[in-house]
C-alpha atoms as a PDB file:
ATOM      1  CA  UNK A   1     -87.176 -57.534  50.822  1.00  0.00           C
ATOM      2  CA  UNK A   2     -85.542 -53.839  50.756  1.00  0.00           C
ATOM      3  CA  UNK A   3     -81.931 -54.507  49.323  1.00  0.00           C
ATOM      4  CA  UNK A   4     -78.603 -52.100  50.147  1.00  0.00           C
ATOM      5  CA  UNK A   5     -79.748 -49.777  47.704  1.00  0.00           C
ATOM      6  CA  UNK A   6     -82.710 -49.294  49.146  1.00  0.00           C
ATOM      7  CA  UNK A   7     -81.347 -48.704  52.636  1.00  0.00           C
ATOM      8  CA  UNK A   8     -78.217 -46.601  51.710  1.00  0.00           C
ATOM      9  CA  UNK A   9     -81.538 -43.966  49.388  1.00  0.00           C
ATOM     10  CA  UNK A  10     -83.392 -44.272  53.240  1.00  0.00           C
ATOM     11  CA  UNK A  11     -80.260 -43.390  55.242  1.00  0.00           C
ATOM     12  CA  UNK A  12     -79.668 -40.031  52.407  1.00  0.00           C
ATOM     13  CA  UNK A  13     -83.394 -39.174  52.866  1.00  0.00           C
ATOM     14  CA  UNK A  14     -83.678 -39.595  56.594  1.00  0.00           C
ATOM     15  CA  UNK A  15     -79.864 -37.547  57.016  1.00  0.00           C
ATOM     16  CA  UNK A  16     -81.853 -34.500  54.290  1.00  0.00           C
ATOM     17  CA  UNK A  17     -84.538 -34.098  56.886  1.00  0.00           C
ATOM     18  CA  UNK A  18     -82.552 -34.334  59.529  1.00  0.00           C
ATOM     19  CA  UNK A  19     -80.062 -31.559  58.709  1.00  0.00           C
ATOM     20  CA  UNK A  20     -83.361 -29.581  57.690  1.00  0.00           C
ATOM     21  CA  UNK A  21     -84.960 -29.469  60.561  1.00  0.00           C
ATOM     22  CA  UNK A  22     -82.119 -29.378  62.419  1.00  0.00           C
ATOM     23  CA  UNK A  23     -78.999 -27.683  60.316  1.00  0.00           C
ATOM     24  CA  UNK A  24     -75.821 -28.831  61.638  1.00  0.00           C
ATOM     25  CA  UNK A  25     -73.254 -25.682  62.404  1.00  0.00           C
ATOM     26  CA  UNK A  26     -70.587 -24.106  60.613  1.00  0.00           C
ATOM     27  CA  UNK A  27     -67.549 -26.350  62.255  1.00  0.00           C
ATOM     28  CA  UNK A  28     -69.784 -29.535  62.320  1.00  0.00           C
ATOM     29  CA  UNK A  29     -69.998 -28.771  58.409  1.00  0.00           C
ATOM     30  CA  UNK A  30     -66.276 -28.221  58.481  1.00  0.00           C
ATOM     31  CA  UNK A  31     -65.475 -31.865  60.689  1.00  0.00           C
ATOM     32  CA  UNK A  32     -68.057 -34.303  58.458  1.00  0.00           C
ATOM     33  CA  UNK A  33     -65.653 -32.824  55.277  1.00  0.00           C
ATOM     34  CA  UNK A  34     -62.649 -34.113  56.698  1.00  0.00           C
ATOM     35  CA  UNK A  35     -61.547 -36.738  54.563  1.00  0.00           C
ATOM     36  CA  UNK A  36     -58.332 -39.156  56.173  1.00  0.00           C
ATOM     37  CA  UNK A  37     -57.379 -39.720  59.589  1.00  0.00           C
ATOM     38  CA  UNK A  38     -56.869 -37.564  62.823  1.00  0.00           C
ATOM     39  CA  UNK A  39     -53.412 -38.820  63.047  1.00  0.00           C
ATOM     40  CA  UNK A  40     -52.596 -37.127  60.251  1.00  0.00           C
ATOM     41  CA  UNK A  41     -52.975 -33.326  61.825  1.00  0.00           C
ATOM     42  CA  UNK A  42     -50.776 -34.796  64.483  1.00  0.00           C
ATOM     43  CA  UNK A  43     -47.507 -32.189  64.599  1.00  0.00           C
ATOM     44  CA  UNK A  44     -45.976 -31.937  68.018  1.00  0.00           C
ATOM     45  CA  UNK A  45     -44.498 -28.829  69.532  1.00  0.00           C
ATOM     46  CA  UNK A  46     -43.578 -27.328  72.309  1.00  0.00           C
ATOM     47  CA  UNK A  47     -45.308 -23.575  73.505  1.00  0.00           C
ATOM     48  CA  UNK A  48     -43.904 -22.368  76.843  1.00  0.00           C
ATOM     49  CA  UNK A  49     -43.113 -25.574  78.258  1.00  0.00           C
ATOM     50  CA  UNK A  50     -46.247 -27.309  77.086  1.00  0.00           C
ATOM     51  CA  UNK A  51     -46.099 -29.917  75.098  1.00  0.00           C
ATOM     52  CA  UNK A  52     -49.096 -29.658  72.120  1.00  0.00           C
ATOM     53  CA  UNK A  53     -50.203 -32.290  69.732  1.00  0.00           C
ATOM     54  CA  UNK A  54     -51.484 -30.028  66.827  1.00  0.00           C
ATOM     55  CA  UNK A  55     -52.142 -26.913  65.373  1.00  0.00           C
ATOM     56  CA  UNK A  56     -55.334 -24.942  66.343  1.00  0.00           C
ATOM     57  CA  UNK A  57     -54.931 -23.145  62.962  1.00  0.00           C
ATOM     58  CA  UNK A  58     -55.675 -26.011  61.037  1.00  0.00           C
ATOM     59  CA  UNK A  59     -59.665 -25.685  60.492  1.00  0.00           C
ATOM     60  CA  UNK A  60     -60.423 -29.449  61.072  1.00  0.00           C
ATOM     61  CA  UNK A  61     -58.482 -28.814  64.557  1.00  0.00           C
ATOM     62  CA  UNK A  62     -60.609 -25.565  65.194  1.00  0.00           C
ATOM     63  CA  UNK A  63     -64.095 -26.981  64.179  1.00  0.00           C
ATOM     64  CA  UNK A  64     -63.572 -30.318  66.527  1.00  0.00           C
ATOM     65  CA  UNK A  65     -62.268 -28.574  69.647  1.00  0.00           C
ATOM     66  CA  UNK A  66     -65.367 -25.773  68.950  1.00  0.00           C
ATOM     67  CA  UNK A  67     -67.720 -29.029  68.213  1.00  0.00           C
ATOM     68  CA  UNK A  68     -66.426 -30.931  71.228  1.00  0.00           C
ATOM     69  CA  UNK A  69     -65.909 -27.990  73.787  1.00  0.00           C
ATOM     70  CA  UNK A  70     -69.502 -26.002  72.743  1.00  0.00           C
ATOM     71  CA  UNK A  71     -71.795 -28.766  71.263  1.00  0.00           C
ATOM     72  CA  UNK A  72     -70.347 -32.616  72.979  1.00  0.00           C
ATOM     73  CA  UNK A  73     -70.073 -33.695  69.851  1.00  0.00           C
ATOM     74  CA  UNK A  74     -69.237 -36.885  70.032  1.00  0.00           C
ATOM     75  CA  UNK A  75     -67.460 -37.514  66.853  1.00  0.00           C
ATOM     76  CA  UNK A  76     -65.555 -34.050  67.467  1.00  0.00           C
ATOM     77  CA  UNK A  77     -63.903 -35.649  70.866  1.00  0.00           C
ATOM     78  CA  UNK A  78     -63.091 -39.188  68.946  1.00  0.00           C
ATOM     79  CA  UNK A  79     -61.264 -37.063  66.501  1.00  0.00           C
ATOM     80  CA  UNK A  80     -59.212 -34.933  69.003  1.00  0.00           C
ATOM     81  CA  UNK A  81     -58.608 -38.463  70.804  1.00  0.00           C
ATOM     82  CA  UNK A  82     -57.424 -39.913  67.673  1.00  0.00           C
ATOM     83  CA  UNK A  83     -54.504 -37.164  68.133  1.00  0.00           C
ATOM     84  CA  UNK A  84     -53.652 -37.679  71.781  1.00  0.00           C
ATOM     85  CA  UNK A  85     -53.391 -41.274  71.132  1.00  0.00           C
ATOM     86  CA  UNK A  86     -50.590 -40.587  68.857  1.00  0.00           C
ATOM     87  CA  UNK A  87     -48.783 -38.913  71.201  1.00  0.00           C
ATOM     88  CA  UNK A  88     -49.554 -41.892  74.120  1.00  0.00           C
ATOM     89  CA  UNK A  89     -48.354 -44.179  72.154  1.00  0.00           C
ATOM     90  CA  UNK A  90     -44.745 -42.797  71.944  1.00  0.00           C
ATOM     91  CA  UNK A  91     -44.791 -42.897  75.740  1.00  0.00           C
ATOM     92  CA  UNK A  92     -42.930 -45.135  77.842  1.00  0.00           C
ATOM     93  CA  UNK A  93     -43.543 -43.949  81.170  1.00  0.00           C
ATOM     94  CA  UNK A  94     -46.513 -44.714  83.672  1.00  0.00           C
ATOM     95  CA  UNK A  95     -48.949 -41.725  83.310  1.00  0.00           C
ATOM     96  CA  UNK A  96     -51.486 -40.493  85.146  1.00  0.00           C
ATOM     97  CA  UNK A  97     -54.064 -37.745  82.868  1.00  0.00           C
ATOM     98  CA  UNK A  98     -55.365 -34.972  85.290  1.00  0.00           C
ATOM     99  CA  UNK A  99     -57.948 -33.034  83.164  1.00  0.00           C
ATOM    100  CA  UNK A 100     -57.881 -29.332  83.785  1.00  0.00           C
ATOM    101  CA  UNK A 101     -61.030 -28.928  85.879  1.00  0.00           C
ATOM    102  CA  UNK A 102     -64.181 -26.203  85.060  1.00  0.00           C
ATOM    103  CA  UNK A 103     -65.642 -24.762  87.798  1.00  0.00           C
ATOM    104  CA  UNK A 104     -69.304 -25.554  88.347  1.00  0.00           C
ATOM    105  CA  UNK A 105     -70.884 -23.160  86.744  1.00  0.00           C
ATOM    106  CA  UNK A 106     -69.291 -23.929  83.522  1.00  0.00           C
ATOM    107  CA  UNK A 107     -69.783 -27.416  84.200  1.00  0.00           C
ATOM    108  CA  UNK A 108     -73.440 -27.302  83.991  1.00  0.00           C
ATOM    109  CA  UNK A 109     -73.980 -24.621  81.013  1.00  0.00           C
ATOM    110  CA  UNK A 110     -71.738 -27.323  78.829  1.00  0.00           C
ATOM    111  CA  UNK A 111     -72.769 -30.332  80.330  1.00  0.00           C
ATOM    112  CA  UNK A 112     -69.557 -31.975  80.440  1.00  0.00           C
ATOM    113  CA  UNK A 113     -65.576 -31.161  80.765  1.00  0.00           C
ATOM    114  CA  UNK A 114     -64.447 -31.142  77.248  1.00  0.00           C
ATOM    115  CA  UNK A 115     -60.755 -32.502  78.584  1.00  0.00           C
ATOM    116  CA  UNK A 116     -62.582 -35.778  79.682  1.00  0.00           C
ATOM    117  CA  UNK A 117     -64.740 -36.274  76.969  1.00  0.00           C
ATOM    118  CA  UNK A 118     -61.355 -36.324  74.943  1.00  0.00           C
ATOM    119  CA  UNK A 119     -60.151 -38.758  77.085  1.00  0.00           C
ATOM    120  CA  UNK A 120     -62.631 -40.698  77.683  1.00  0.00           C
ATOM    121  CA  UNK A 121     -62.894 -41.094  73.672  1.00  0.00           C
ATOM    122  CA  UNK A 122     -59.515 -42.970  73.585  1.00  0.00           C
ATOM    123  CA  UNK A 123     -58.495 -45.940  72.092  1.00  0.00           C
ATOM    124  CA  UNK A 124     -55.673 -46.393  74.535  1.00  0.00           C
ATOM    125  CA  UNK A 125     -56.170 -47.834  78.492  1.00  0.00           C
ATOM    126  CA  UNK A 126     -55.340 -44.346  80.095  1.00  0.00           C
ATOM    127  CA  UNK A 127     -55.126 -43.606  84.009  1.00  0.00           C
ATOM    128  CA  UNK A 128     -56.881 -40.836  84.777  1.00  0.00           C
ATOM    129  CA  UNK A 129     -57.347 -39.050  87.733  1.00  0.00           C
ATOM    130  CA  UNK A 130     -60.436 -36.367  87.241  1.00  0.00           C
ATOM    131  CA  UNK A 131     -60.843 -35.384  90.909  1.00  0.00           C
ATOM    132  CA  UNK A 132     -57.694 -34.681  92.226  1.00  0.00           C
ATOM    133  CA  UNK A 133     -57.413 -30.946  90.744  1.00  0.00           C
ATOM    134  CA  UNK A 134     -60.725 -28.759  91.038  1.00  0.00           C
ATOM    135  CA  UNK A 135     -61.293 -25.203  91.011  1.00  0.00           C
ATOM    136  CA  UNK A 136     -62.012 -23.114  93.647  1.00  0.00           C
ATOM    137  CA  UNK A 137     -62.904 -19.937  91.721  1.00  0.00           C
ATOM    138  CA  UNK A 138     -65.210 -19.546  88.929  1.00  0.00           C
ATOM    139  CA  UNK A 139     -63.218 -17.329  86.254  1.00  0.00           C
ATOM    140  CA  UNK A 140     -64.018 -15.519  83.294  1.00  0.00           C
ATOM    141  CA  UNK A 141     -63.450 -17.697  79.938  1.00  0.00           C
ATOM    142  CA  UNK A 142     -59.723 -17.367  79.244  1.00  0.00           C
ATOM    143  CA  UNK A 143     -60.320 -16.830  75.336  1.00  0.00           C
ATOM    144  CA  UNK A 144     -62.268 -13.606  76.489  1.00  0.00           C
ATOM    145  CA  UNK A 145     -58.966 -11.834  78.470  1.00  0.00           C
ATOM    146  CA  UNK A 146     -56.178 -10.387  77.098  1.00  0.00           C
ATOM    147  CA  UNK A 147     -52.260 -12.100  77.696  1.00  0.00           C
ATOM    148  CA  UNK A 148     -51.842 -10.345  80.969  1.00  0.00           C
ATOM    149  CA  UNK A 149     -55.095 -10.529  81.924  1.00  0.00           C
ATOM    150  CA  UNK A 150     -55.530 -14.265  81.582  1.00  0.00           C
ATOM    151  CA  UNK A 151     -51.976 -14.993  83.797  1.00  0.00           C
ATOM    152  CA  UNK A 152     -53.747 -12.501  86.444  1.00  0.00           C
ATOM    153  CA  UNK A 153     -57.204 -14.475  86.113  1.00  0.00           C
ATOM    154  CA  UNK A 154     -55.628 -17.612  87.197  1.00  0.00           C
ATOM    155  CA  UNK A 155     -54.106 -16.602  90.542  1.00  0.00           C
ATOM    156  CA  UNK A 156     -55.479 -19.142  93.243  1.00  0.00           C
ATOM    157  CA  UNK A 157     -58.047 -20.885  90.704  1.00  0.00           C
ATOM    158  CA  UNK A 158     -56.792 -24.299  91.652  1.00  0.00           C
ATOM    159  CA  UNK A 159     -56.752 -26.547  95.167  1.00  0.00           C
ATOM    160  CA  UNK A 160     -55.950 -30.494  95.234  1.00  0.00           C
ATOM    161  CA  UNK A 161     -56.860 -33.122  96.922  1.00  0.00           C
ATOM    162  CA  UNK A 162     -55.113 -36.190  98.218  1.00  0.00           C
ATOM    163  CA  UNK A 163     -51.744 -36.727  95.961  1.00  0.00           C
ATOM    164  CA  UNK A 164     -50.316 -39.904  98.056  1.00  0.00           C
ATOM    165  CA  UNK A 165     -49.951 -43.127  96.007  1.00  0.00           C
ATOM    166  CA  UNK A 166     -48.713 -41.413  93.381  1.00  0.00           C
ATOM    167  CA  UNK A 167     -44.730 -42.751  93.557  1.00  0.00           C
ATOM    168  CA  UNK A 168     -43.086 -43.245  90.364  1.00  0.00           C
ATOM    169  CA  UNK A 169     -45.638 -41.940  88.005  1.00  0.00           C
ATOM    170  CA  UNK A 170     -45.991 -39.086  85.710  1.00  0.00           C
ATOM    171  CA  UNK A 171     -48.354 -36.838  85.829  1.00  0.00           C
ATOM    172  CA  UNK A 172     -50.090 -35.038  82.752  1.00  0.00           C
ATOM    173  CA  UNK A 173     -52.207 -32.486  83.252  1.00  0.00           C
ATOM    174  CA  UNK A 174     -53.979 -31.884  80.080  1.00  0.00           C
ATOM    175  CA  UNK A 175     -55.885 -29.145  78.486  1.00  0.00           C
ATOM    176  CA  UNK A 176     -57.943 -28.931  74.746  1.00  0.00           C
ATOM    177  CA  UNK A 177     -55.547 -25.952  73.599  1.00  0.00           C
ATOM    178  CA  UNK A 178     -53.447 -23.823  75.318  1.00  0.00           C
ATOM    179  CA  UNK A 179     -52.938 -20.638  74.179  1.00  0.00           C
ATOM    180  CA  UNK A 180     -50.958 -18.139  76.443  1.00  0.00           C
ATOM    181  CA  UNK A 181     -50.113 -21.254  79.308  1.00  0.00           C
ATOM    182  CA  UNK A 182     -51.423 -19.431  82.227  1.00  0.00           C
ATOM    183  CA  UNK A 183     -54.070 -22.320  83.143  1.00  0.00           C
ATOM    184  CA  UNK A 184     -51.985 -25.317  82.613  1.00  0.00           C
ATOM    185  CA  UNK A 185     -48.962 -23.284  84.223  1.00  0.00           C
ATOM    186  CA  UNK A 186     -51.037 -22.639  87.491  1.00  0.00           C
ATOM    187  CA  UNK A 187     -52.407 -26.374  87.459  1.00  0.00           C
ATOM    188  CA  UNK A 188     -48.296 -27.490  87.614  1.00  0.00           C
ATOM    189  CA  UNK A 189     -47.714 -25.191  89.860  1.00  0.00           C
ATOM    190  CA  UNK A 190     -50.363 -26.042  92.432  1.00  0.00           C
ATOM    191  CA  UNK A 191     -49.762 -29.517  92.420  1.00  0.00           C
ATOM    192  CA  UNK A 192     -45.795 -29.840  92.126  1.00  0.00           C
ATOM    193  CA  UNK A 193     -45.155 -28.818  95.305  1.00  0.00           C
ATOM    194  CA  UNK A 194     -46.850 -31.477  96.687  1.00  0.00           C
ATOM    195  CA  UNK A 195     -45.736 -34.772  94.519  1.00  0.00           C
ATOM    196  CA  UNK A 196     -44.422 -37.627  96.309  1.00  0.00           C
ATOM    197  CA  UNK A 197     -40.507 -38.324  95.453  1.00  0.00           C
ATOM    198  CA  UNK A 198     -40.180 -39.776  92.192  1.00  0.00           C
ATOM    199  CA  UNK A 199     -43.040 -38.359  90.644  1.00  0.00           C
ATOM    200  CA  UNK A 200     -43.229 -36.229  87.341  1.00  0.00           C
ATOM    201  CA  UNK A 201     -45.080 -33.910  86.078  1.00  0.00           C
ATOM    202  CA  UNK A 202     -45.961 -32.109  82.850  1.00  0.00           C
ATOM    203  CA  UNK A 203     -48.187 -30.511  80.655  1.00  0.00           C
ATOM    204  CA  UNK A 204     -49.878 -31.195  77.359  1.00  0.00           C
ATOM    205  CA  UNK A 205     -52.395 -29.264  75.060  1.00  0.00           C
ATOM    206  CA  UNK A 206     -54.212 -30.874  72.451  1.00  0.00           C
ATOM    207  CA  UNK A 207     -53.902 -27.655  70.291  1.00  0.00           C
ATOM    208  CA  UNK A 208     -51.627 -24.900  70.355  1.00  0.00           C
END
């Protein structure tokens, strides 16, 4: 009967073939050589009143948000989770996660909305609420515009739905990295208006 040794030679041979036939990419290289814990990159800050978690500089940070935004990399949005969790965990209020949406478009070139896949890779029991905010405009990728551009693209991106029966909770609306503020910043400002009394709201960026 095959012992460990024999199945831990397999699992090398059958990962060499693999990764011949099908080479993983530059940030998946860069995410299977982290070495530690996610919670370790974890360095709050605040950008333009958004709270982020971490630093997109760092290249573990860079490779999972490209490996969980571009390729649903599974592992990628476990890692980024591992982050967020740190910051949940500080948190004493009741909070409700409202991914920022994609349009549809987007939706089905990626196959999924990185935000969620983040948050649905949690350890934690989180609320969240991913049909409340959608888009009403498809707009060009953000990362592609520059500054004034990207405040400009998201004029009148965002409509809600239905925001009763939210009393007494806060509301995050969260986004994989924020780098000028304009999308989270027209998310808040769509939806504010329109919270019940007592209600809160803020945003967070998993990378800044």
């Amino acid at each position: 009967m095959p012992n460990r040794l024999y199945w831990a030679n397999m699992r090398k041979l059958l990962t060499v073939i693999f990764d011949t036939f099908f080479p993983p990419s530059p940030s998946q290289k860069i995410l299977d050589s982290f070495r530690g814990e996610p919670k370790n990159l974890y360095s709050e800050g605040v950008f333009e009143s958004v709270t982020y978690l971490s630093h997109y500089q760092n290249p573990f940070i860079k490779a999972a948000i490209k490996e969980n935004k571009f390729h649903h990399n599974k592992t990628a949005s476990k890692f980024l989770a591992g982050i967020l969790d740190e910051w949940v965990k500080k948190q004493d209020k009741d909070i409700v996660f409202i991914p920022i949406p994609l349009g549809s478009n987007r939706q089905r070139e990626r196959g999924h909305n990185q935000v969620e896949s983040i948050l649905a890779s949690s350890s934690k029991q989180l609320n969240i609420m991913n049909n409340l905010l959608y888009r009403v405009t498809e707009t060009t990728p953000q990362s592609h515009l520059p500054r004034k551009e990207r405040l400009l693209n998201m004029r009148n991106v965002f409509e809600i739905k239905d925001i009763r029966g939210m009393t007494g909770k806060h509301i995050v609306v969260i986004d994989d990295v924020v780098t000028t503020g304009a999308t989270l910043k027209a998310a808040r400002a769509k939806l504010a208006p329109h919270l019940p009394s007592g209600t809160t709201i803020s945003c967070v960026a998993i990378a800044h």
